[in-house]
N, C-alpha and C. Protein backbone atom coordinates (compact mmCIF):
# COMPACT_ATOMS: atom_id res chain seq x y z
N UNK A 1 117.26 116.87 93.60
CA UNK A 1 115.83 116.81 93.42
C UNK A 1 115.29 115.63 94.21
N UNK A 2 114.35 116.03 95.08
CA UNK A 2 113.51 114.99 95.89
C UNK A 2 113.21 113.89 94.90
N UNK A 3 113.11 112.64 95.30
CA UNK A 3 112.33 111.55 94.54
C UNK A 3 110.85 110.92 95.12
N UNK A 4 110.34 111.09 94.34
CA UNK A 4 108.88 109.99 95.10
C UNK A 4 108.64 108.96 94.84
N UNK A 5 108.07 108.61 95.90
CA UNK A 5 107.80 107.04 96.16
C UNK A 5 106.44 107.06 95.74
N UNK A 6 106.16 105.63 95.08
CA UNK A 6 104.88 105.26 95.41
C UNK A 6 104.22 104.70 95.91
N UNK A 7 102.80 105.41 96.61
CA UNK A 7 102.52 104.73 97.47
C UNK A 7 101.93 103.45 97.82
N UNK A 8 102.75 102.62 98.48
CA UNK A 8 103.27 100.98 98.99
C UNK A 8 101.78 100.31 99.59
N UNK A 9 101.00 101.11 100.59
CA UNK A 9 100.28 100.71 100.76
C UNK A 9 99.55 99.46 100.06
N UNK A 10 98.89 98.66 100.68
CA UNK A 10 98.79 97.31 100.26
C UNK A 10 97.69 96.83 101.37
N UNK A 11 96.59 96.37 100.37
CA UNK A 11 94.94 95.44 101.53
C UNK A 11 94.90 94.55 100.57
N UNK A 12 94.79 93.17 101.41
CA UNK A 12 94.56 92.45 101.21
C UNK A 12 92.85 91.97 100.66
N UNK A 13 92.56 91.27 99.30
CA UNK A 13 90.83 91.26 99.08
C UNK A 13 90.98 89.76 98.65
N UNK A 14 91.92 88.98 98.59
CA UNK A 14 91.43 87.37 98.75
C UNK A 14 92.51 86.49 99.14
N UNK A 15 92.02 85.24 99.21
CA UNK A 15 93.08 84.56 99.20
C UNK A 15 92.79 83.14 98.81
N UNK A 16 94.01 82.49 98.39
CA UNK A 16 94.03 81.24 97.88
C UNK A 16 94.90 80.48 98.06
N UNK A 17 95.06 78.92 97.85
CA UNK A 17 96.16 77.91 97.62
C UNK A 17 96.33 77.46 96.84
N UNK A 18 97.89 76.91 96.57
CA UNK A 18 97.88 75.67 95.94
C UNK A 18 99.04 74.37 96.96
N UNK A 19 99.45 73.36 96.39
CA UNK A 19 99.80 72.75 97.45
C UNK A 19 101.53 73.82 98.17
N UNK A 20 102.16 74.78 97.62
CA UNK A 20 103.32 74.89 98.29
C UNK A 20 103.16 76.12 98.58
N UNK A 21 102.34 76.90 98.09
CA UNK A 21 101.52 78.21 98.21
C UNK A 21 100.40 79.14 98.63
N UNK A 22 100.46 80.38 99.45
CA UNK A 22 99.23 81.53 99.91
C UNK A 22 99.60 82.20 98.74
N UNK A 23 98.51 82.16 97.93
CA UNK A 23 98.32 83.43 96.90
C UNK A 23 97.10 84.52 97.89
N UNK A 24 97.99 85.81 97.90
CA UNK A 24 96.76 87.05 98.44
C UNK A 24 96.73 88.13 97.45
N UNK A 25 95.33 88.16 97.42
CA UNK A 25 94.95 88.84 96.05
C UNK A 25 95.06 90.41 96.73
N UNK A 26 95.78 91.21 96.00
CA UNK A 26 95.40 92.70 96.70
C UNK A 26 94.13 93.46 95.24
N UNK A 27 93.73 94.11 96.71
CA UNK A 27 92.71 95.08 96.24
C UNK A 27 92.89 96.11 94.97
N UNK A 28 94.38 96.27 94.82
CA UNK A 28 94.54 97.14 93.49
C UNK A 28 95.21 96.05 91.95
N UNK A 29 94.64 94.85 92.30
CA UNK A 29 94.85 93.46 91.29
C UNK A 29 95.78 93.47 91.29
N UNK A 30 96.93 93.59 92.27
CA UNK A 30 98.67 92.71 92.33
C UNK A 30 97.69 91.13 93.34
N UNK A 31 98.77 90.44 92.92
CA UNK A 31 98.74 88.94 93.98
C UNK A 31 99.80 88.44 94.69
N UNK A 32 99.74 88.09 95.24
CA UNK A 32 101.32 87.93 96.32
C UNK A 32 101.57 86.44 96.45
N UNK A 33 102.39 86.04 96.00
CA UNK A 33 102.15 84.54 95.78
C UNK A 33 103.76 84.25 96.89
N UNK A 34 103.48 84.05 98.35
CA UNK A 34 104.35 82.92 99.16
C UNK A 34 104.48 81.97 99.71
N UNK A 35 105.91 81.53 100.05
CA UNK A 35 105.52 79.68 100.76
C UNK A 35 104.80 79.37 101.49
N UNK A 36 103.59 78.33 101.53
CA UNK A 36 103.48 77.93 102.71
C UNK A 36 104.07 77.43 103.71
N UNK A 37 104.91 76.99 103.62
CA UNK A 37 106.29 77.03 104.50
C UNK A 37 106.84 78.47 105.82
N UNK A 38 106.28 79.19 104.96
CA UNK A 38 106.03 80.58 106.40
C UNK A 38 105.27 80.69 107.53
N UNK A 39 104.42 79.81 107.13
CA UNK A 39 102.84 79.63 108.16
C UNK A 39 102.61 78.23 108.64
N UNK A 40 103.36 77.75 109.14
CA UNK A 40 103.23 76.00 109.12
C UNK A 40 101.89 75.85 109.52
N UNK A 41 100.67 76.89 110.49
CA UNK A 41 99.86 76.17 110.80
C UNK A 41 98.99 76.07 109.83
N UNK A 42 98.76 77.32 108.34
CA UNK A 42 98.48 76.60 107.32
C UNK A 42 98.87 75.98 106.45
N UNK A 43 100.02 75.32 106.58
CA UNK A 43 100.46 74.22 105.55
C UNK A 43 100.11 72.71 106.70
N UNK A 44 99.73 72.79 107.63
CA UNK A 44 99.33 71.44 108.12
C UNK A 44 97.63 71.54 107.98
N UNK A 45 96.75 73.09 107.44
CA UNK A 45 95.72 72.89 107.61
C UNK A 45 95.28 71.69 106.72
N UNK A 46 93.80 71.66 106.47
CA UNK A 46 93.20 70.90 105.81
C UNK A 46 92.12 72.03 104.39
N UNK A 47 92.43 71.72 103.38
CA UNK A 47 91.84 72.46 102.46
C UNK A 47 90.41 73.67 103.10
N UNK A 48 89.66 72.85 103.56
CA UNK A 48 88.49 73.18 104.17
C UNK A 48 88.74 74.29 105.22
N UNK A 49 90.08 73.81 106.05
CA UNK A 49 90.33 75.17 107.04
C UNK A 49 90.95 76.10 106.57
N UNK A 50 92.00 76.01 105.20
CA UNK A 50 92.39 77.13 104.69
C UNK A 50 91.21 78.09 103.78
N UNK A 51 90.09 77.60 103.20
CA UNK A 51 89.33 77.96 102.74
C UNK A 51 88.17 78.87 103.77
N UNK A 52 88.45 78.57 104.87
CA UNK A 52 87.46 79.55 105.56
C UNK A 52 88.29 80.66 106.90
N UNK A 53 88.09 81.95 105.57
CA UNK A 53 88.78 82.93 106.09
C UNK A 53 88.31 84.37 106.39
N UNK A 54 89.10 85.05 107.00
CA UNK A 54 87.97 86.70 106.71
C UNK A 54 89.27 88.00 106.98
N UNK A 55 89.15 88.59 106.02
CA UNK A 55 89.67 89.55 106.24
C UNK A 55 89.56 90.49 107.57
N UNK A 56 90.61 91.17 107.82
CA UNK A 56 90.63 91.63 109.59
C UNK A 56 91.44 92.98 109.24
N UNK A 57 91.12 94.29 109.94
CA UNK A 57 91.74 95.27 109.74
C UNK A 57 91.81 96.46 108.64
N UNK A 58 90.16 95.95 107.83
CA UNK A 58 90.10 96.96 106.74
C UNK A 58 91.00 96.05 105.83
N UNK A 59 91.23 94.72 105.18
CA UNK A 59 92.43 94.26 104.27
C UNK A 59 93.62 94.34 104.80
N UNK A 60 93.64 94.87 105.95
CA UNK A 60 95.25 94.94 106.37
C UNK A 60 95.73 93.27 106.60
N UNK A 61 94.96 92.62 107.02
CA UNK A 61 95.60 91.00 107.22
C UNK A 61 94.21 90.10 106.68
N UNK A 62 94.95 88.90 107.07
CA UNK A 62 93.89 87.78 106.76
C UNK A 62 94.04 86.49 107.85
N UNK A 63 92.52 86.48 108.54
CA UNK A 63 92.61 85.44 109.64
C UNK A 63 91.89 83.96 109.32
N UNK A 64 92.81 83.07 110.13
CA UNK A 64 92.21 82.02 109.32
C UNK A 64 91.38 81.43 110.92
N UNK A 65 89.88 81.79 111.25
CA UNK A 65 90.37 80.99 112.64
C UNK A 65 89.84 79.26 112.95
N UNK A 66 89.80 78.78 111.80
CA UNK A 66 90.00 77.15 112.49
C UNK A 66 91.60 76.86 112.92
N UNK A 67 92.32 77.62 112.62
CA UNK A 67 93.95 77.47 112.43
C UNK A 67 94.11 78.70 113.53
N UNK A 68 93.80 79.59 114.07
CA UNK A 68 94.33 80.51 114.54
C UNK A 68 95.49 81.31 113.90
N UNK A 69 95.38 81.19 112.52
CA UNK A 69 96.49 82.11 111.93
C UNK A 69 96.20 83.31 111.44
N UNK A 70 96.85 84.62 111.69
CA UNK A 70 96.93 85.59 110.89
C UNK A 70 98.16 85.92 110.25
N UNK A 71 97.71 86.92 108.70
CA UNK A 71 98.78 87.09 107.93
C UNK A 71 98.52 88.09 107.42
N UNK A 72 99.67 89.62 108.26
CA UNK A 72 99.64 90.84 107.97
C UNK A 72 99.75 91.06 106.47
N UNK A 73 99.65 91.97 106.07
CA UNK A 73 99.92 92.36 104.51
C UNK A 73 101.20 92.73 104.60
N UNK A 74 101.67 93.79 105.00
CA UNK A 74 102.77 94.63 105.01
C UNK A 74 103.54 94.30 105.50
N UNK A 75 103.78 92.85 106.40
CA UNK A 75 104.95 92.52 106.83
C UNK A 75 105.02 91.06 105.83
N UNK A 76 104.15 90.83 105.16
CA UNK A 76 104.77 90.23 104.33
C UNK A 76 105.51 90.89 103.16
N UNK A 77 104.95 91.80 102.49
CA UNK A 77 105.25 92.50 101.68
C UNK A 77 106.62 93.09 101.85
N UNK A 78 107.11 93.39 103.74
CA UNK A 78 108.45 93.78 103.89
C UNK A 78 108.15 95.72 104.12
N UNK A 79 107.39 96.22 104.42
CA UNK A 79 106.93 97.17 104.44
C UNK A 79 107.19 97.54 105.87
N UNK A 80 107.20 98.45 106.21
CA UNK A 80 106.99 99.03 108.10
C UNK A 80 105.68 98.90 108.22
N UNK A 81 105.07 98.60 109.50
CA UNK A 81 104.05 98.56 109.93
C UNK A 81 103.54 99.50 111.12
N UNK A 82 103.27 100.73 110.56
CA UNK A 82 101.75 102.02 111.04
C UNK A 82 101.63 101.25 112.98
């Protein structure tokens, strides 16, 4: 018997810090809480530059651009990426 999956899909609708952490809020209320340690250029930002951000791709990522960083959903999540 076939098994189903459910579907993984995943958009990103916020985001946040704390000092060792990107919390990204998804759109169906999961939160994704990883190191900042993945993104060094926002763990050297400054509160103010991590705070000004915009979603890019329909929720698919999140750009930060005083930092020039983006952060796919689905490759964080570990997902294939469409």
């Amino acid at each position: 018997m076939p098994i189903s999956l459910p579907d993984l899909a995943a958009v990103a609708a916020a985001a946040r810090f704390d000092s060792e952490h990107l919390y990204i809020g998804l759109g169906d209320g999961r939160e994704l809480r990883v190191p900042l340690a993945w993104f060094p250029r926002l763990l050297a930002a400054t509160p103010e530059q991590r705070s000004h951000w915009r979603l890019i791709g329909s929720g698919e990522g999140i750009h930060w651009p005083d930092v020039d960083e983006d952060v796919n959903v689905a490759h964080v999540l570990g997902l294939p990426e469409d």
